[in-house]
N, C-alpha and C. Protein backbone atom coordinates (compact mmCIF):
# COMPACT_ATOMS: atom_id res chain seq x y z
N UNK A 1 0.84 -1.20 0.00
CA UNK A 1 0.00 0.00 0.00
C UNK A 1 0.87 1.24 0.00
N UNK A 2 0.27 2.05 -0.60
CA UNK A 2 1.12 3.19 -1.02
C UNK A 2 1.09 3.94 0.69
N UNK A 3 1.99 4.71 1.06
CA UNK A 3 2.24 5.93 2.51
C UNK A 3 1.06 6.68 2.31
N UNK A 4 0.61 6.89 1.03
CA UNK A 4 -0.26 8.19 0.98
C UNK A 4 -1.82 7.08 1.39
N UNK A 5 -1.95 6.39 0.80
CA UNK A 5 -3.25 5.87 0.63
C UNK A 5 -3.36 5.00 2.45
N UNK A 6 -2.52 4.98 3.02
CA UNK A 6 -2.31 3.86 4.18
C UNK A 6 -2.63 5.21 5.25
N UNK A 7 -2.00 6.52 5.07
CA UNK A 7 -2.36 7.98 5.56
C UNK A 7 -3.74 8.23 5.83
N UNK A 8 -4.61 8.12 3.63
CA UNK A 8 -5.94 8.47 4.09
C UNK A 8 -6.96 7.30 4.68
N UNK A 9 -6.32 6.05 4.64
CA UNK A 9 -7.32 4.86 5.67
C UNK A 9 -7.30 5.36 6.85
N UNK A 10 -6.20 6.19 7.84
CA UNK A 10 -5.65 5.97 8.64
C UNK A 10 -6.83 7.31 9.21
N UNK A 11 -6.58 8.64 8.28
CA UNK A 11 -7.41 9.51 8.17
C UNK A 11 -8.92 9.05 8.61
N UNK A 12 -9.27 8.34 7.61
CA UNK A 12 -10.78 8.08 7.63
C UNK A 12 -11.00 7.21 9.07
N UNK A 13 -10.55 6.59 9.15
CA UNK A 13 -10.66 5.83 10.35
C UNK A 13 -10.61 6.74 11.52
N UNK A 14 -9.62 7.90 11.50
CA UNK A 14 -9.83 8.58 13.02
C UNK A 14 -11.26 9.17 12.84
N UNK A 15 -11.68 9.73 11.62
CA UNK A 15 -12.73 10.68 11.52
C UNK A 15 -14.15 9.76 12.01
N UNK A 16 -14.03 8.58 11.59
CA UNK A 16 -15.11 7.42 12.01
C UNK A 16 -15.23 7.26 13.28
N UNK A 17 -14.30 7.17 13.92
CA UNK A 17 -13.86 6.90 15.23
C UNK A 17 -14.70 8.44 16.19
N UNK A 18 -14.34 9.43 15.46
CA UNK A 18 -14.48 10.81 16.37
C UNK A 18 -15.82 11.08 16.09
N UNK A 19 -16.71 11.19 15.03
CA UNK A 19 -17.62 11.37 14.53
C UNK A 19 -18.54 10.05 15.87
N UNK A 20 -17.91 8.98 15.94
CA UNK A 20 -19.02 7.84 16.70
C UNK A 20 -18.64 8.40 18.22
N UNK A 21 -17.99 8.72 18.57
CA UNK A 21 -17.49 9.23 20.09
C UNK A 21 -18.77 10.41 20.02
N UNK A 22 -18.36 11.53 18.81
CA UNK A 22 -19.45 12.31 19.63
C UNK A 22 -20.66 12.48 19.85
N UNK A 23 -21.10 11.26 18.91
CA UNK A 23 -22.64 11.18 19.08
C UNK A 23 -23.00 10.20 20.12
N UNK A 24 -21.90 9.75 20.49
CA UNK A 24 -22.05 8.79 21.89
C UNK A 24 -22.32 9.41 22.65
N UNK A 25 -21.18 10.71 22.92
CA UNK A 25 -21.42 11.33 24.12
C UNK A 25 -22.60 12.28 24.35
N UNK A 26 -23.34 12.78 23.22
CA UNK A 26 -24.49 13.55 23.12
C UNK A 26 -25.29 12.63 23.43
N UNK A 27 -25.68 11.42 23.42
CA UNK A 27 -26.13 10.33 23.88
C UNK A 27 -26.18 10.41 24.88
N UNK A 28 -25.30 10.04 25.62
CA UNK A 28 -24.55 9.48 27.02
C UNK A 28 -25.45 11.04 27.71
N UNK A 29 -25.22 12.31 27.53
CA UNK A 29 -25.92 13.49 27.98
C UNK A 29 -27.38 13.43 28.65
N UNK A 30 -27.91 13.01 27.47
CA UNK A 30 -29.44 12.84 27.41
C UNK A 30 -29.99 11.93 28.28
N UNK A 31 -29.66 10.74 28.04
CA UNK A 31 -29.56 9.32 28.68
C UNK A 31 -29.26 9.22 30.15
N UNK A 32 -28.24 9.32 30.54
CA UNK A 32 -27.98 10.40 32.19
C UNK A 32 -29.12 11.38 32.53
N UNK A 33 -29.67 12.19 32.10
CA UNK A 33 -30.57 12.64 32.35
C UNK A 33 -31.66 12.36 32.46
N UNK A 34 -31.85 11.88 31.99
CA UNK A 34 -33.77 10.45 31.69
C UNK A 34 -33.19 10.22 32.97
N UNK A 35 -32.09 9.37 32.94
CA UNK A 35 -31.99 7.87 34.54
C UNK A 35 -32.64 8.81 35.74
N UNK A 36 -31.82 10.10 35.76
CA UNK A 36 -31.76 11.32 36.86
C UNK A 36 -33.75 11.30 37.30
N UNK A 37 -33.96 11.84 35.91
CA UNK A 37 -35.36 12.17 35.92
C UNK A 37 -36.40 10.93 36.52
N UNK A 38 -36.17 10.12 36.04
CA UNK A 38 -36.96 8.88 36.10
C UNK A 38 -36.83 8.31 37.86
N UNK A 39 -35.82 8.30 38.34
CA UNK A 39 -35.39 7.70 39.51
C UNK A 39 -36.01 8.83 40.44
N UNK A 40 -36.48 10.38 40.27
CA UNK A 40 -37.28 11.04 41.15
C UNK A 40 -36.45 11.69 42.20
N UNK A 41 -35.09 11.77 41.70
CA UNK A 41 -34.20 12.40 42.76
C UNK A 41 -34.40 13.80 42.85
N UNK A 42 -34.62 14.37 41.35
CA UNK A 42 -35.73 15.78 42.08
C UNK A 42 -36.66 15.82 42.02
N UNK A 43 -37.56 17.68 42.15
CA UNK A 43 -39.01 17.52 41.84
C UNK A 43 -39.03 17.43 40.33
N UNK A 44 -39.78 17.41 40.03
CA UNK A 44 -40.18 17.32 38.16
C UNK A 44 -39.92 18.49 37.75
N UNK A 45 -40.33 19.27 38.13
CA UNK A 45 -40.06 21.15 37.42
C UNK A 45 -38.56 21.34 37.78
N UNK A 46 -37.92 20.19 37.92
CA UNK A 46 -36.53 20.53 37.96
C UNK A 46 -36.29 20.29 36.43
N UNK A 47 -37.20 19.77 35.43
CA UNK A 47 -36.53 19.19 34.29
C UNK A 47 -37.79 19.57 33.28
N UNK A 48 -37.57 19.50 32.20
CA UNK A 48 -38.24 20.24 31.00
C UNK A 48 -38.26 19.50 29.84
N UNK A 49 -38.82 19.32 29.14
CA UNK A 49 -39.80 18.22 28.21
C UNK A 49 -38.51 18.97 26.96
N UNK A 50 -37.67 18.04 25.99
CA UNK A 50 -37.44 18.21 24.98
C UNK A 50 -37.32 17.37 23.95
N UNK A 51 -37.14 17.82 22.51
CA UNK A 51 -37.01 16.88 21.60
C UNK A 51 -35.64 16.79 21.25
N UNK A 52 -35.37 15.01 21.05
CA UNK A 52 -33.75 14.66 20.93
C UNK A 52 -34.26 13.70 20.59
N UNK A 53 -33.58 13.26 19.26
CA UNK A 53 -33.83 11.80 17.98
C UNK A 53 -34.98 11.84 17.91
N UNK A 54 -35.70 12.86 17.90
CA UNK A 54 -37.58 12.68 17.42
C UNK A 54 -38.44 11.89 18.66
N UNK A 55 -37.67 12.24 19.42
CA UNK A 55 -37.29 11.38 21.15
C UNK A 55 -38.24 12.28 22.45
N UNK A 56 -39.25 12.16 22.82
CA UNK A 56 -39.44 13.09 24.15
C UNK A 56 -38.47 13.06 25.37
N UNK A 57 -37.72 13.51 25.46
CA UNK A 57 -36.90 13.38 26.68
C UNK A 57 -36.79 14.73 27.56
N UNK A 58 -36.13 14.18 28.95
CA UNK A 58 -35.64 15.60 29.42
C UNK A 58 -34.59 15.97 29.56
N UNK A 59 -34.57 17.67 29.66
CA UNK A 59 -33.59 18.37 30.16
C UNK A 59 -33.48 19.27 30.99
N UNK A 60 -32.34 19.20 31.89
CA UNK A 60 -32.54 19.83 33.07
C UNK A 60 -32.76 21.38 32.99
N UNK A 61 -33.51 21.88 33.94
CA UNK A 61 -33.83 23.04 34.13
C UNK A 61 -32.40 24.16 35.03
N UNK A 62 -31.92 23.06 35.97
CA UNK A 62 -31.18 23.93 37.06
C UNK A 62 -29.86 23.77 36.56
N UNK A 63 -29.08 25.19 36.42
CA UNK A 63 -27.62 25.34 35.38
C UNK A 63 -26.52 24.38 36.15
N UNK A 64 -26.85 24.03 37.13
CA UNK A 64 -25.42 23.37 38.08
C UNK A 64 -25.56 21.89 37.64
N UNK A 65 -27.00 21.37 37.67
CA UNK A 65 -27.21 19.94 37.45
C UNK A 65 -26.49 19.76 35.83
N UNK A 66 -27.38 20.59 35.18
CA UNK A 66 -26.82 20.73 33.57
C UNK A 66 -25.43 20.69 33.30
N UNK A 67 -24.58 21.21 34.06
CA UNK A 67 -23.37 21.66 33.68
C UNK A 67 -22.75 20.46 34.04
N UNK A 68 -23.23 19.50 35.27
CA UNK A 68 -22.75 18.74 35.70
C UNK A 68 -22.42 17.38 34.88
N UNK A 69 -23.63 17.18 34.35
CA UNK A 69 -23.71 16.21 33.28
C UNK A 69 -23.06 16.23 32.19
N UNK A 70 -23.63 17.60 31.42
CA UNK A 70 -22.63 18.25 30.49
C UNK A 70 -21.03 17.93 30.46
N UNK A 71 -20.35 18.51 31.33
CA UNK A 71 -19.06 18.59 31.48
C UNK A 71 -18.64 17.36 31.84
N UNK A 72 -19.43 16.52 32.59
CA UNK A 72 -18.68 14.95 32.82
C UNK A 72 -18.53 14.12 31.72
N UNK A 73 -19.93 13.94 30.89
CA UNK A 73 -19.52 13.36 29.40
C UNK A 73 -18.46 13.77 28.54
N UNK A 74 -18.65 15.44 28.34
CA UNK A 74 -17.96 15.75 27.53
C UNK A 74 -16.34 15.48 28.03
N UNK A 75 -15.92 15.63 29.30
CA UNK A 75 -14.88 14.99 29.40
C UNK A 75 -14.49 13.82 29.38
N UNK A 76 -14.86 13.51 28.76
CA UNK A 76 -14.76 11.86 28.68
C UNK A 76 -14.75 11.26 27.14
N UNK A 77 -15.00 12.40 26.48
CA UNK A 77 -14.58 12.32 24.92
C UNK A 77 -13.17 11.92 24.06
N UNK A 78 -12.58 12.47 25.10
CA UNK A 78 -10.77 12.19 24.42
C UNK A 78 -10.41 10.69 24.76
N UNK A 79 -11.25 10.32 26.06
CA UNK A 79 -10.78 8.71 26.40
C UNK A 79 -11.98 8.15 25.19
N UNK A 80 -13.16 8.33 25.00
CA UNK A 80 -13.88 7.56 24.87
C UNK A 80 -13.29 7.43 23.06
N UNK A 81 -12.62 8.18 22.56
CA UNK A 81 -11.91 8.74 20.90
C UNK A 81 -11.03 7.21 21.24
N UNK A 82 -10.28 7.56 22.17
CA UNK A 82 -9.64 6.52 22.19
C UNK A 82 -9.56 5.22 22.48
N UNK A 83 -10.57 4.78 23.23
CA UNK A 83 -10.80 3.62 23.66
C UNK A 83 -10.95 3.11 24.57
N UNK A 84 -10.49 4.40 25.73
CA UNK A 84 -9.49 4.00 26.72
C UNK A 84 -11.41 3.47 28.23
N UNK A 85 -12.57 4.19 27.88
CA UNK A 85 -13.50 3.87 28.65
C UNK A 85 -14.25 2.26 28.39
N UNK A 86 -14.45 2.18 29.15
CA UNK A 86 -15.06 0.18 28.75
C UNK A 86 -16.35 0.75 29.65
N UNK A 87 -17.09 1.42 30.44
CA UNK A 87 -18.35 1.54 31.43
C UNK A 87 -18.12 2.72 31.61
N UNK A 88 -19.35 3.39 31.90
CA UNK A 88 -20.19 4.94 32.21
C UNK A 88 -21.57 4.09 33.18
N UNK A 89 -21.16 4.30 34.39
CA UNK A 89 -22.02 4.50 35.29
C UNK A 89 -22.67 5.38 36.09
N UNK A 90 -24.18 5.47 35.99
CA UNK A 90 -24.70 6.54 37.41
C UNK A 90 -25.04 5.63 38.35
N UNK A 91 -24.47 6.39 39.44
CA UNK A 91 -24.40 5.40 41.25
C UNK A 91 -25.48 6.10 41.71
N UNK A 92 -26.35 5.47 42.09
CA UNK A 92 -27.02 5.81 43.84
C UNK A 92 -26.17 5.16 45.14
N UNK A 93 -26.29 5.96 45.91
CA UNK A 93 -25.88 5.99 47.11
C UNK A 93 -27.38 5.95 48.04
N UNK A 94 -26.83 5.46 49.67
CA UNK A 94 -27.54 5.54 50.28
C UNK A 94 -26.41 6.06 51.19
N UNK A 95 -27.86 6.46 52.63
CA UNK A 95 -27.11 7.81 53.38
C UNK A 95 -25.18 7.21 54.10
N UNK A 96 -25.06 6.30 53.71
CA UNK A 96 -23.87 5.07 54.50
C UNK A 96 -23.13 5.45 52.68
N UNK A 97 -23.22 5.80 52.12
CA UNK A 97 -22.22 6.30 50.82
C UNK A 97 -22.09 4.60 50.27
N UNK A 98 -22.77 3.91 50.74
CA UNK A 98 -23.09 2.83 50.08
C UNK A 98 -23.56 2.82 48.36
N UNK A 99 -23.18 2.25 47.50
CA UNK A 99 -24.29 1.72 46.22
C UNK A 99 -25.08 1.08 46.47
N UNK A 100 -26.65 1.32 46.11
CA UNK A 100 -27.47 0.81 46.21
C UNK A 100 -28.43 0.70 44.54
N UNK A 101 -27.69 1.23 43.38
CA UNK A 101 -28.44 1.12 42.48
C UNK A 101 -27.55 1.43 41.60
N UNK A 102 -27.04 0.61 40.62
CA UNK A 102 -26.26 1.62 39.48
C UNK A 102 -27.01 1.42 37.44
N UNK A 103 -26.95 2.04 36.90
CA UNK A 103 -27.08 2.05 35.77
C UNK A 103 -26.02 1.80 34.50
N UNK A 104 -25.61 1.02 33.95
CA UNK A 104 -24.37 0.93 33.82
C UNK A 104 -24.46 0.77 31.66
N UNK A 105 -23.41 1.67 31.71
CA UNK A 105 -23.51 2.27 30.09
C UNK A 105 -22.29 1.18 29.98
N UNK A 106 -22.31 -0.27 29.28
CA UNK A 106 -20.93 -0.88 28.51
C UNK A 106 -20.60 -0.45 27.41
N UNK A 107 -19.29 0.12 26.91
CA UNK A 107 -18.78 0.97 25.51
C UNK A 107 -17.98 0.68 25.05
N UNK A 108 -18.07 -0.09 23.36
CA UNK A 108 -17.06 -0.43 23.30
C UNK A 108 -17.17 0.26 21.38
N UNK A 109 -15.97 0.88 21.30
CA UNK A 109 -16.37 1.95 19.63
C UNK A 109 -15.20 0.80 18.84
N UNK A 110 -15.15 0.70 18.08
CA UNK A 110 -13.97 -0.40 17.16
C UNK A 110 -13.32 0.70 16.73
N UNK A 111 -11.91 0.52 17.22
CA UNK A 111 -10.78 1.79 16.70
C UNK A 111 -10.13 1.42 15.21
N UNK A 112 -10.56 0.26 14.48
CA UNK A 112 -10.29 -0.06 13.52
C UNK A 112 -11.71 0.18 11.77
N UNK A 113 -12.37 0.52 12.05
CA UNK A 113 -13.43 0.97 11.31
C UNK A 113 -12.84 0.92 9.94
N UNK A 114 -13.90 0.61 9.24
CA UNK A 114 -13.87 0.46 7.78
C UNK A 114 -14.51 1.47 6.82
N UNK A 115 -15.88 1.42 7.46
CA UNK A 115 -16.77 2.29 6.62
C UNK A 115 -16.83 3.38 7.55
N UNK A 116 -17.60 4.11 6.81
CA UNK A 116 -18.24 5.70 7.73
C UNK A 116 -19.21 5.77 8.57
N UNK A 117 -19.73 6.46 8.82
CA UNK A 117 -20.46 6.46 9.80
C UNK A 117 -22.00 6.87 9.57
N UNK A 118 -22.80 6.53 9.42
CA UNK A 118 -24.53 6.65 9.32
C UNK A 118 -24.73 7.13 9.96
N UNK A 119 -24.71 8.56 10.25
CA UNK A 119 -25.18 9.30 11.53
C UNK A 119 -27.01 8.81 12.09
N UNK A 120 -27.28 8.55 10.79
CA UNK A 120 -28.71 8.48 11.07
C UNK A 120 -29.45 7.17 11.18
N UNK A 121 -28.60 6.27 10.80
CA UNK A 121 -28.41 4.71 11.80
C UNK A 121 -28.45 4.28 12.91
N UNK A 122 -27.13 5.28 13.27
CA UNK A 122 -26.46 5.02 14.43
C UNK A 122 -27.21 5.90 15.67
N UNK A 123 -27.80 7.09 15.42
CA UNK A 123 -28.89 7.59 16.09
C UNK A 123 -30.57 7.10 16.21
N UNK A 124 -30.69 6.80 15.26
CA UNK A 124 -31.74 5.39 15.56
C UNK A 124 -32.28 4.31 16.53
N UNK A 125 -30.75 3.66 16.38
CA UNK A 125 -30.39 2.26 17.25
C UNK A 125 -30.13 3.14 18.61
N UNK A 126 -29.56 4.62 18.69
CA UNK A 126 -29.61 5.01 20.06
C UNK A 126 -30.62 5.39 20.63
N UNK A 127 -31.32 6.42 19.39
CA UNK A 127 -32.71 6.51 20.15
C UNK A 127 -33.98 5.13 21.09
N UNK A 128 -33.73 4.02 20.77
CA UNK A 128 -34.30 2.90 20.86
C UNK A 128 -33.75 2.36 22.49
N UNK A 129 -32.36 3.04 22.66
CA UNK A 129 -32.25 3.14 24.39
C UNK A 129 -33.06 3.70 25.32
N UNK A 130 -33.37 5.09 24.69
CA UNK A 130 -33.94 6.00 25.51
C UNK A 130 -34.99 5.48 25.41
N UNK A 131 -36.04 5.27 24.43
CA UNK A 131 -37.55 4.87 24.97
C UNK A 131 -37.62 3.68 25.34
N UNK A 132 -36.25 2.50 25.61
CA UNK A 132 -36.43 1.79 26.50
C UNK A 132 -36.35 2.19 28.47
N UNK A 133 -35.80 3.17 28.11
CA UNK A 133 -35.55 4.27 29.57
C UNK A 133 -36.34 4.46 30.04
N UNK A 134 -37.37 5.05 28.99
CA UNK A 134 -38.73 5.70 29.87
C UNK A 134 -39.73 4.34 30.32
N UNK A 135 -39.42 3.53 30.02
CA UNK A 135 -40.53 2.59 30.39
C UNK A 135 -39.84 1.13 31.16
N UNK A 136 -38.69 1.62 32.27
CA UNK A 136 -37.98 0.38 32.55
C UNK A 136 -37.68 1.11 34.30
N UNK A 137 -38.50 1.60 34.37
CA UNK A 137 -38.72 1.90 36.05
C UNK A 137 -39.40 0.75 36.93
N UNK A 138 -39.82 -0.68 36.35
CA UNK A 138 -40.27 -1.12 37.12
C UNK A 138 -39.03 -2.40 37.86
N UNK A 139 -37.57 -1.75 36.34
CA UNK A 139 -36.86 -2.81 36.68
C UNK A 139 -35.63 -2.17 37.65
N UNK A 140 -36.34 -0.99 38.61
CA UNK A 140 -35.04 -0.56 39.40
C UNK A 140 -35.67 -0.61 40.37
N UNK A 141 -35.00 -0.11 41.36
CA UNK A 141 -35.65 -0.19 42.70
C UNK A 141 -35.88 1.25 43.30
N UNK A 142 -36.92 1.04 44.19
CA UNK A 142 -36.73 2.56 44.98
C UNK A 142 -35.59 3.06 45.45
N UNK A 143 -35.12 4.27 45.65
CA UNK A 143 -34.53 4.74 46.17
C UNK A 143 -34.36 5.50 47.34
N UNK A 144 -33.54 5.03 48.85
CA UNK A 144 -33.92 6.19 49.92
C UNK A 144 -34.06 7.49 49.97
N UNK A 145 -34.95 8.03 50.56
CA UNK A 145 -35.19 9.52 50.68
C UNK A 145 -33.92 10.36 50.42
N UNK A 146 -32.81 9.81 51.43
CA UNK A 146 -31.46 10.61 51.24
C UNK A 146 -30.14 10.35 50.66
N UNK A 147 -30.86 10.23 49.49
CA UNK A 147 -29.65 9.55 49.01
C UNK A 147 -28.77 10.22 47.82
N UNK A 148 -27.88 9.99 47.20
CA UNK A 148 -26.94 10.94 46.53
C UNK A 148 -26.58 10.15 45.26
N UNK A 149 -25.59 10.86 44.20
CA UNK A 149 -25.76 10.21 42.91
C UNK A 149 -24.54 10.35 42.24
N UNK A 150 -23.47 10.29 41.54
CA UNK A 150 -22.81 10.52 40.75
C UNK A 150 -22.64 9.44 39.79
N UNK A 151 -21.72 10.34 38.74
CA UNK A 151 -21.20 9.84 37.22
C UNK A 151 -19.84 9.14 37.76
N UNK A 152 -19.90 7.61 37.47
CA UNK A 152 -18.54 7.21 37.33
C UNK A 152 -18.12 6.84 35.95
N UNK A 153 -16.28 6.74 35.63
CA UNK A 153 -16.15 6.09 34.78
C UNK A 153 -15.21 4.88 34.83
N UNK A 154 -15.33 3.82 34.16
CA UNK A 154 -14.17 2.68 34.42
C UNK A 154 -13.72 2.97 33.12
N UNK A 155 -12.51 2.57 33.21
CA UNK A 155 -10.93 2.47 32.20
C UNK A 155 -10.29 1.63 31.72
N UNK A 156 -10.49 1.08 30.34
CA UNK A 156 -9.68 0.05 30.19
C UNK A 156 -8.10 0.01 31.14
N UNK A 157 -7.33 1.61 29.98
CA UNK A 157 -6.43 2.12 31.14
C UNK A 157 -6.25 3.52 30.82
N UNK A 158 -5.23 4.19 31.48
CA UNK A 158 -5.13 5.42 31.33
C UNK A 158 -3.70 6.00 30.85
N UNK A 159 -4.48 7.30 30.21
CA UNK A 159 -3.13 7.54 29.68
C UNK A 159 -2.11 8.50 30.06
N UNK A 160 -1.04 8.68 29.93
CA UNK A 160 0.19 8.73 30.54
C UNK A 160 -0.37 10.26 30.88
N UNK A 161 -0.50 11.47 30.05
CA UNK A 161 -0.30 12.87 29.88
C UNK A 161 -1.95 12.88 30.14
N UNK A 162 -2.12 14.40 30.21
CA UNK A 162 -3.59 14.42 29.96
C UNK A 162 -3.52 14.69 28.55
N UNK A 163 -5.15 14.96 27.84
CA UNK A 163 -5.65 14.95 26.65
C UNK A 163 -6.58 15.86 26.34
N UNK A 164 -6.64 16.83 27.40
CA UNK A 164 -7.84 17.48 27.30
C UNK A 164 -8.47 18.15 28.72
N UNK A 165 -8.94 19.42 28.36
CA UNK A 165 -8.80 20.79 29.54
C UNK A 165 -10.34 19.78 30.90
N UNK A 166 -11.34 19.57 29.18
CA UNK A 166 -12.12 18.84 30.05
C UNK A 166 -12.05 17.08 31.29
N UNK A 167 -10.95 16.59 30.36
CA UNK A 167 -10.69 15.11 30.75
C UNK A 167 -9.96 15.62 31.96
N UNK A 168 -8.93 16.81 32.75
CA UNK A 168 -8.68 16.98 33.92
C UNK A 168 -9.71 16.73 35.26
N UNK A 169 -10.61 16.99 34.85
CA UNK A 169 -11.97 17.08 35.79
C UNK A 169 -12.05 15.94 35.98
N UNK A 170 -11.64 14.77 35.54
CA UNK A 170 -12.11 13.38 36.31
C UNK A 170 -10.90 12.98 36.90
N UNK A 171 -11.48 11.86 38.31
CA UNK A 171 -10.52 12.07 39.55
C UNK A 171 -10.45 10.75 39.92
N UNK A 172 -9.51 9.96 40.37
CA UNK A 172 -9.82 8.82 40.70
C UNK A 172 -11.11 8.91 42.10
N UNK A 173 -11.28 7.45 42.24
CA UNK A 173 -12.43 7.49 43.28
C UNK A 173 -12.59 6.11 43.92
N UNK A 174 -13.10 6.64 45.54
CA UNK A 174 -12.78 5.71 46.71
C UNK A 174 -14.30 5.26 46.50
N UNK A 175 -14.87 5.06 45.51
CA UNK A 175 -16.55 4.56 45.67
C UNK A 175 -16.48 2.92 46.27
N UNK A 176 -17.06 2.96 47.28
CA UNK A 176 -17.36 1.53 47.95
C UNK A 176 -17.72 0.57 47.01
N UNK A 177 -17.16 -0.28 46.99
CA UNK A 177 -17.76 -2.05 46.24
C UNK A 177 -18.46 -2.73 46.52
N UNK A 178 -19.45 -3.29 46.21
CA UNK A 178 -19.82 -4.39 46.72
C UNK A 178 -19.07 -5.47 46.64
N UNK A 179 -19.28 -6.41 47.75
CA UNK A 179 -17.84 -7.49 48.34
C UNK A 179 -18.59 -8.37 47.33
N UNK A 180 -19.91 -9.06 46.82
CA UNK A 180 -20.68 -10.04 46.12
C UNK A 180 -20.91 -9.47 45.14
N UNK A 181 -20.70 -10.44 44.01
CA UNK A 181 -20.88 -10.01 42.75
C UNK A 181 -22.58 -9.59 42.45
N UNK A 182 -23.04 -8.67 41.62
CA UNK A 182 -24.22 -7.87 41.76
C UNK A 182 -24.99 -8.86 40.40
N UNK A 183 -25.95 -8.42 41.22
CA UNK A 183 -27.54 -9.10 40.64
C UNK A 183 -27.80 -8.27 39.36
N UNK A 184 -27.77 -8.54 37.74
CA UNK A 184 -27.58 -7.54 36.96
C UNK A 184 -28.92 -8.18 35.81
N UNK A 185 -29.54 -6.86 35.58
CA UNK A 185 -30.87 -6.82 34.94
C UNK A 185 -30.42 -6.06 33.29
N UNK A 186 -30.46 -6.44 32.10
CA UNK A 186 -30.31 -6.41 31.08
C UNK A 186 -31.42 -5.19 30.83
N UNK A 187 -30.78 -4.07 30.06
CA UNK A 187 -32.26 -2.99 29.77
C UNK A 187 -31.64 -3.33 28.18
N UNK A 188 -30.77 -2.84 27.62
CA UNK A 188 -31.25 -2.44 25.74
C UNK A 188 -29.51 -3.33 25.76
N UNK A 189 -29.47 -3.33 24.58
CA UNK A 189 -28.09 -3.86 23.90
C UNK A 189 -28.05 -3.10 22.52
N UNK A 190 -27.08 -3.19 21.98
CA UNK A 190 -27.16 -2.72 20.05
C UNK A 190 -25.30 -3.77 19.70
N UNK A 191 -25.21 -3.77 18.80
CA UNK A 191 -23.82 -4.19 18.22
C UNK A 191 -24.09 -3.75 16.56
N UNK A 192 -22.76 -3.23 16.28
CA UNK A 192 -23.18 -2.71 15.38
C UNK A 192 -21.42 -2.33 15.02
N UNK A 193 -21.25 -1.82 13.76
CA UNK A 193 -19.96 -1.47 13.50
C UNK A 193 -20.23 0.02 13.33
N UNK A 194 -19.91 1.20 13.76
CA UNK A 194 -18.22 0.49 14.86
C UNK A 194 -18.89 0.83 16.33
N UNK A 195 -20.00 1.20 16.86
CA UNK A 195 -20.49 0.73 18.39
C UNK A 195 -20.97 -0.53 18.75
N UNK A 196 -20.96 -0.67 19.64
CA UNK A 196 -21.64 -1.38 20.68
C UNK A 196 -21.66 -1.14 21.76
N UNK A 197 -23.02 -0.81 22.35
CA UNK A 197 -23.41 -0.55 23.47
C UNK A 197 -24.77 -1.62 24.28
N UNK A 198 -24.15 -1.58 25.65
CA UNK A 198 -25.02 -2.70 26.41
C UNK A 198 -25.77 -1.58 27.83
N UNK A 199 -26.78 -1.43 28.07
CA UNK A 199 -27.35 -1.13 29.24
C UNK A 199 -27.50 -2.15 29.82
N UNK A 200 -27.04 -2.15 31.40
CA UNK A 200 -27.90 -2.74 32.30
C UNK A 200 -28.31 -2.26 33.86
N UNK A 201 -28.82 -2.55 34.62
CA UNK A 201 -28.81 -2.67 36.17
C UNK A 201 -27.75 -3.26 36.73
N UNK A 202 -27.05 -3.14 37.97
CA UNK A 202 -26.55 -3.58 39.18
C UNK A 202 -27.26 -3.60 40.46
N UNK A 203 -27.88 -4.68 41.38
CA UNK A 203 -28.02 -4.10 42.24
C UNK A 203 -27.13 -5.20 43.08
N UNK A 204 -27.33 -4.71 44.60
CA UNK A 204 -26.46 -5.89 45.28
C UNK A 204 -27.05 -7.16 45.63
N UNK A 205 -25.89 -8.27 45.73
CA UNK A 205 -26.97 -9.62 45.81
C UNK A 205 -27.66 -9.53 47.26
N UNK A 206 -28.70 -10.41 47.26
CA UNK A 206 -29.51 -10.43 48.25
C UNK A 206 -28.58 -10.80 49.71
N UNK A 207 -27.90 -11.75 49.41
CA UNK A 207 -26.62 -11.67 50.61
C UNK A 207 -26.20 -10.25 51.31
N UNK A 208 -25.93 -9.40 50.02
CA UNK A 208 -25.40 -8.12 50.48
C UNK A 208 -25.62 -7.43 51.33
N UNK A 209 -27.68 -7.10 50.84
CA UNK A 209 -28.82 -6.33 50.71
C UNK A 209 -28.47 -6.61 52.35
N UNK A 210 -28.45 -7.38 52.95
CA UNK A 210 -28.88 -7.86 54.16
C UNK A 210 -27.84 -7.11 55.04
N UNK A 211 -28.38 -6.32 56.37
CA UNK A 211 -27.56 -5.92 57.41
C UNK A 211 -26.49 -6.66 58.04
């Protein structure tokens, strides 16, 4: 193969690659937000009816929550370009900083891509998460009155330098484990070139659950 032509595979392939990252993460935005909404951690007029993929979903009303979400995905773009994220989780906590509920985004983009990218494919098969979202509250559990929430991410691994003003903002983290492997409820799947993405539940095994 010619340098030049091995260049523009090499080309096309990052652009495939970046192009599927960012519609992941505009994804990943929205999607975080439904879980937020749905689970009742605020009041409702905390969040506002919009259209996304021809999609009713919400978006937050209060600039701190917004920003919060916002800025965690989006930092997470330079790893996710690269490969380097394998899971995007939102944790509930209970008032003991315990997990008691997680939602768990599996990600895996093929850094080797062939063809381009179907924006309008590939937003499709995502939209088909979210309105599994809105109608999969019966497969989580309540949540305590006082309880708290964040964005985690797991890492295949990490890379040496940073990559990005936003990717500084994420921190390692002392989040408690469960000691028993977790009881895990299947919501949507897709496979597809070059995503694949798996939703599911975690909760703890009934062993755990127990005082």
């Amino acid at each position: 193969m010619d340098p030049s032509d091995a260049q523009s595979v090499q080309d096309k392939c990052n652009f495939c690659t970046g192009e599927t990252a960012r519609i992941l993460v505009e994804f990943l935005e929205v999607a975080i937000t439904s879980i937020v909404f749905h689970k009742g951690v605020y009041p409702s007029g905390a969040f506002e009816r919009r259209r996304y993929m021809n999609v009713v979903v919400q978006r937050a009303r209060q600039p701190q929550l917004r920003d919060y979400i916002r800025s965690a995905v989006n930092g997470l773009l330079p790893f996710i370009r690269k490969g380097l994220v394998e899971r995007v989780a939102v944790i509930f906590f209970n008032a003991d900083n315990i997990p008691v509920e997680k939602y768990i985004f599996k990600l895996n983009i093929n850094q080797s891509c062939s063809s381009n990218v179907e924006e309008g494919a590939l937003e499709f098969t995502l939209r088909s998460f979210l309105i599994k979202l809105s109608v999969s509250q019966s497969l989580s559990r309540a949540l305590p009155c006082d309880c708290r929430w964040e964005i985690t991410a797991f890492f295949r691994s990490l890379p040496q330098i940073s990559i990005g003003k936003n990717a500084d903002l994420w921190i390692p983290t002392d989040t408690k484990q469960w000691q028993q492997p977790p009881l895990i409820t299947p919501i949507k799947s897709m496979s597809s070139d070059p995503l694949c993405v798996q939703l599911y539940l975690e909760h703890p095994s009934l062993s755990e659950a127990k005082p």
